[in-house]
Protein backbone atom coordinates (compact mmCIF):
# COMPACT_ATOMS: atom_id res chain seq x y z
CA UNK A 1 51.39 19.09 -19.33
CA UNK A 2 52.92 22.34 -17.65
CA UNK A 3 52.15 23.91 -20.52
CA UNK A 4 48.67 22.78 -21.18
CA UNK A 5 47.65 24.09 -18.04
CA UNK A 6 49.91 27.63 -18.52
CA UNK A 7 47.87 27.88 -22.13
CA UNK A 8 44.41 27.17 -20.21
CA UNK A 9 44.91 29.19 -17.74
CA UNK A 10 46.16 32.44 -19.89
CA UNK A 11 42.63 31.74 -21.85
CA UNK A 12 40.09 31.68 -19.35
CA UNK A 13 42.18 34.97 -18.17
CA UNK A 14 41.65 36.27 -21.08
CA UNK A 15 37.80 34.91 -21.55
CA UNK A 16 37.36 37.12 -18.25
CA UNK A 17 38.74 40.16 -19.82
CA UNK A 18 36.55 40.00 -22.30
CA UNK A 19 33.78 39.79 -20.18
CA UNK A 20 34.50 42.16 -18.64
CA UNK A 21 34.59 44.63 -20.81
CA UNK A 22 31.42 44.24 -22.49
CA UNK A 23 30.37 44.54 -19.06
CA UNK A 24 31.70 48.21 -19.16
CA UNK A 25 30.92 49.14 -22.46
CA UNK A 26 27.25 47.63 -21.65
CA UNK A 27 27.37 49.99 -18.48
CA UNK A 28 28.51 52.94 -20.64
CA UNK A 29 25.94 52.70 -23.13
CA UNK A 30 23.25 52.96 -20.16
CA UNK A 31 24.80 55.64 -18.55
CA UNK A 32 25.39 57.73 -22.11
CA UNK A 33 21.97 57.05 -22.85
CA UNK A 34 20.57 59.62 -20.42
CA UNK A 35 22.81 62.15 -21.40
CA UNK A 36 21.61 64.89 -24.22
CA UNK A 37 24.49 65.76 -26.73
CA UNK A 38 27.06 62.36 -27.01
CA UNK A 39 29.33 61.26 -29.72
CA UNK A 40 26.81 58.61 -30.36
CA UNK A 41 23.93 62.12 -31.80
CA UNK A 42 26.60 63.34 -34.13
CA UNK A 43 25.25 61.16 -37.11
CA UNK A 44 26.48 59.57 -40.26
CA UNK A 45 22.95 58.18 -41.60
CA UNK A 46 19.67 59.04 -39.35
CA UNK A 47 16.08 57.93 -39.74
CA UNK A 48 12.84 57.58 -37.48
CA UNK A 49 11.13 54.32 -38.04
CA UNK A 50 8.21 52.86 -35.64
CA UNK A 51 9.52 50.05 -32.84
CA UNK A 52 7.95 47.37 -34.86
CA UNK A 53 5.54 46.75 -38.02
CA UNK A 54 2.11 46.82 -36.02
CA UNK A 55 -0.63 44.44 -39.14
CA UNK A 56 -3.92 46.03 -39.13
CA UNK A 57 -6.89 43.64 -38.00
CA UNK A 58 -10.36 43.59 -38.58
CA UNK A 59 -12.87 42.62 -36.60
CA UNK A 60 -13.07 39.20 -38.15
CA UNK A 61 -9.52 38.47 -36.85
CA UNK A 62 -10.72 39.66 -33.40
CA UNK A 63 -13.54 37.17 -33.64
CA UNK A 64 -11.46 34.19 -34.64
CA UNK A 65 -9.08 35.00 -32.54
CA UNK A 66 -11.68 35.47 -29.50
CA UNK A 67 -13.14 32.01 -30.60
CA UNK A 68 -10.35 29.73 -30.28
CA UNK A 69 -8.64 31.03 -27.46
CA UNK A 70 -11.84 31.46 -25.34
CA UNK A 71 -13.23 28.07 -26.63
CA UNK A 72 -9.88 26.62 -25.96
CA UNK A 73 -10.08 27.69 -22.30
CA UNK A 74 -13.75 26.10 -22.04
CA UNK A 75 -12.95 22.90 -23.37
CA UNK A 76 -9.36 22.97 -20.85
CA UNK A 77 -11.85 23.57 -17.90
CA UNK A 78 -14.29 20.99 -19.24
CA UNK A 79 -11.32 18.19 -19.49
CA UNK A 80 -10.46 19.55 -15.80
CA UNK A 81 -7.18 21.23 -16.62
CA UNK A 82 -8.45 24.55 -15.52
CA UNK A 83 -5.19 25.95 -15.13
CA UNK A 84 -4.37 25.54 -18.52
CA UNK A 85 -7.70 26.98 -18.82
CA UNK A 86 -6.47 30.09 -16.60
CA UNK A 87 -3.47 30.36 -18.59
CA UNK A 88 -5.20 31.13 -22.14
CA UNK A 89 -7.73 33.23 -20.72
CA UNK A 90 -4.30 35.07 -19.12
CA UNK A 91 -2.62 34.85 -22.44
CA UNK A 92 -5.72 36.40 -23.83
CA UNK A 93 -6.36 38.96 -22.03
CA UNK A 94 -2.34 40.22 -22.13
CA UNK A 95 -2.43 39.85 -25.76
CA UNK A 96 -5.08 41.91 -26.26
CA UNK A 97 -3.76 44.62 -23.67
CA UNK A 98 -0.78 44.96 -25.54
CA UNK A 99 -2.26 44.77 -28.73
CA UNK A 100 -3.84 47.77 -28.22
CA UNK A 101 -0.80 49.91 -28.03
CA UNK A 102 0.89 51.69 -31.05
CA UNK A 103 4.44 50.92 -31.99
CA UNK A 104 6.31 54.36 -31.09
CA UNK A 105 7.77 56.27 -33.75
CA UNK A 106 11.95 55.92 -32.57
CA UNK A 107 14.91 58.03 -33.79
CA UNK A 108 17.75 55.97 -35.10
CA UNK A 109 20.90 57.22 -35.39
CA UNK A 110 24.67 55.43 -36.91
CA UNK A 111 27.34 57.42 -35.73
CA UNK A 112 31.22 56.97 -36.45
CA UNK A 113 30.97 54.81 -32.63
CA UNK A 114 27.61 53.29 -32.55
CA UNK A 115 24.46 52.60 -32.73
CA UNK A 116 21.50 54.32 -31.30
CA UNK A 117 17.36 53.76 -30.91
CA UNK A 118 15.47 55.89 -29.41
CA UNK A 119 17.80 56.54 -25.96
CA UNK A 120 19.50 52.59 -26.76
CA UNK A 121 22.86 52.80 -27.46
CA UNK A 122 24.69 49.56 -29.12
CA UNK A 123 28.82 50.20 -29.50
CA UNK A 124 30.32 49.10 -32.41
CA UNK A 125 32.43 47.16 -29.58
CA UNK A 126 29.19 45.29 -28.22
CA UNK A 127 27.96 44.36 -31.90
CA UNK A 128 28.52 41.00 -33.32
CA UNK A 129 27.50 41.25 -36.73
CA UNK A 130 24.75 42.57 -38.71
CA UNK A 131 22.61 41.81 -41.74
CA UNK A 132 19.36 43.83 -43.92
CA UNK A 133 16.41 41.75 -44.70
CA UNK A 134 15.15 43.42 -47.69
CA UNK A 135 11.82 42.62 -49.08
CA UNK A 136 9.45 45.46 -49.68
CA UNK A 137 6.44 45.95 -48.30
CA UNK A 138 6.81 42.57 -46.43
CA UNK A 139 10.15 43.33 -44.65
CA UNK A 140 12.55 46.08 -44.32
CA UNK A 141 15.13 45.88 -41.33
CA UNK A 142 18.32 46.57 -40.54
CA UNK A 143 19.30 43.02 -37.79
CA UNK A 144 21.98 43.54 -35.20
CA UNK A 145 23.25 40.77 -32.97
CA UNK A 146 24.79 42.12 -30.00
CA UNK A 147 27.34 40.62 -27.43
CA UNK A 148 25.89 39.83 -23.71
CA UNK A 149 22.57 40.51 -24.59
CA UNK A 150 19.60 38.75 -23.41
CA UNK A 151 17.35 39.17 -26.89
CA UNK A 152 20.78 38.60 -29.28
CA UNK A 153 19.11 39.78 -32.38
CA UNK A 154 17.68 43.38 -32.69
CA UNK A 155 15.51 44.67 -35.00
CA UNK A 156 15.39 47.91 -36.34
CA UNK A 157 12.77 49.08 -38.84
CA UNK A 158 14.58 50.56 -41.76
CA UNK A 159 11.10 52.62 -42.62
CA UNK A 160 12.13 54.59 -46.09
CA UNK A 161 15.54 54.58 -45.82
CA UNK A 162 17.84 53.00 -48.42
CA UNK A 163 19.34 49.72 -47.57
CA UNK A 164 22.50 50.13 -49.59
CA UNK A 165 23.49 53.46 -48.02
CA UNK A 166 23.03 51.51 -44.73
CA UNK A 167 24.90 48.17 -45.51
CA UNK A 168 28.05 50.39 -47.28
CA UNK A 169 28.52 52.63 -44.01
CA UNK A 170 27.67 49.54 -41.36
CA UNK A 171 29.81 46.97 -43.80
CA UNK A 172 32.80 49.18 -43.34
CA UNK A 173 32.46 48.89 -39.13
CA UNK A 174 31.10 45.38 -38.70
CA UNK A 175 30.99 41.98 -40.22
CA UNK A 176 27.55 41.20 -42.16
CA UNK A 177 26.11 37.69 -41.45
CA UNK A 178 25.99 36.96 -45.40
CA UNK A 179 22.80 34.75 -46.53
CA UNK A 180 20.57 35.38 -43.23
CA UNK A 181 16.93 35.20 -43.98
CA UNK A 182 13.67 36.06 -42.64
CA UNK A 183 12.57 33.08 -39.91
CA UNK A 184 9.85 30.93 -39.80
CA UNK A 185 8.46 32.91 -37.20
CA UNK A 186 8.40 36.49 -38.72
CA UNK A 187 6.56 34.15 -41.63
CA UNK A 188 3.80 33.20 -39.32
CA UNK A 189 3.62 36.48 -37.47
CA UNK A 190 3.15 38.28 -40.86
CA UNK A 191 1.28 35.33 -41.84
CA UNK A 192 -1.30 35.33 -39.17
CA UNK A 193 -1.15 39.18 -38.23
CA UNK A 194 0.32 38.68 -34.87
C-alpha cells in the first residue's frame, strides 16, 4: 500500500514537471517570436504559403447564403424566438465581415529546433506528432498537433512545396500520425465554400 502511494505520488510529481515545462517552452516561443535573427530563421526547408485556402464565391453563393440565413432569422422572430433570430442575423453579419478579408501570405520556416509561421514558433519539444494530407488541388497541408494548446491541430498550407522533402526532414524529428485523413468538416467546408 506504502508503495502504491510512493509510485502515485512520484507520478503526479512528475505529471507537474511536465507541465511545467511546456509551460516554459510555450513562454519561450512567445518571447523568441519578437526577436529578429533566432535559431528558429536559420532554415532547413522554407516556404510562404497563405494562412488558409480562401474558395472563391459568386454572387449566387452570396444570394443563397443571404436567403437562408436572413429567412431563417424571420421565420425565428415569427415563431417568437427572436433571440435565436438575433443570433443568425449576428452570425451573419460576422461571417460576412470576416469573409471579406484575404488569407495573409505567411513565411514558414523548419529549422534544426522548430517550427515557425509567420512570427509562431512551435518547438520540436511542444509538438506531438505530425501528418501531410496530400491531395492536389483539393488539399495540401502539412498538420501539427501541439502539446498545451488550445486549437491542438495546426494547419499549415504546404502551397508548392514538395510533401516528401517535408515528411523525410519532419519524420526524422517527430512521430507522424500514420493513416490521418481529411475530416468531415474540411469535406463540407470545401464542399460548401465556407
Amino acid at each position: 500500500m506504502v508503495k502504491k502511494l510512493k509510485l502515485k505520488s512520484k507520478l503526479a510529481k512528475v505529471k507537474r514537471e511536465e507541465k511545467r515545462l511546456h509551460k516554459a517552452l510555450k513562454r519561450e516561443a512567445l518571447t523568441l517570436a519578437n526577436r529578429i535573427d533566432t535559431a528558429y530563421d536559420k532554415a532547413v526547408i522554407s516556404w510562404t504559403a497563405p494562412e488558409y485556402v480562401k474558395f472563391k464565391k459568386g454572387w449566387i453563393w452570396y444570394t443563397i447564403f443571404t436567403v437562408l440565413f436572413l429567412g431563417g432569422a424571420a421565420i425565428a422572430y415569427l415563431f417568437s424566438s427572436w433571440t435565436f433570430s438575433l443570433v443568425l442575423v449576428a452570425f451573419f453579419v460576422v461571417y460576412m465581415i470576416f469573409d471579406r478579408r484575404k488569407p495573409k501570405n505567411v513565411k514558414v520556416i523548419l529549422s534544426e529546433v522548430g517550427i515557425k509561421v509567420g512570427s509562431r514558433i512551435y518547438q520540436y519539444g511542444r509538438i506531438r506528432t505530425f501528418w501531410i494530407i496530400y491531395n492536389p488541388p483539393f488539399a495540401k497541408t502539412l498538420n501539427i498537433r501541439v502539446h498545451n494548446e488550445f486549437l491542438v491541430d495546426i494547419e499549415i498550407q504546404l502551397g508548392d512545396q514538395d510533401p516528401t522533402v517535408i515528411y523525410e526532414f519532419l519524420s526524422r524529428k517527430l512521430p507522424e500520425l500514420e493513416g490521418k485523413t481529411e475530416s468531415l468538416l474540411r469535406h463540407f467546408e470545401r464542399l460548401f465554400k465556407l
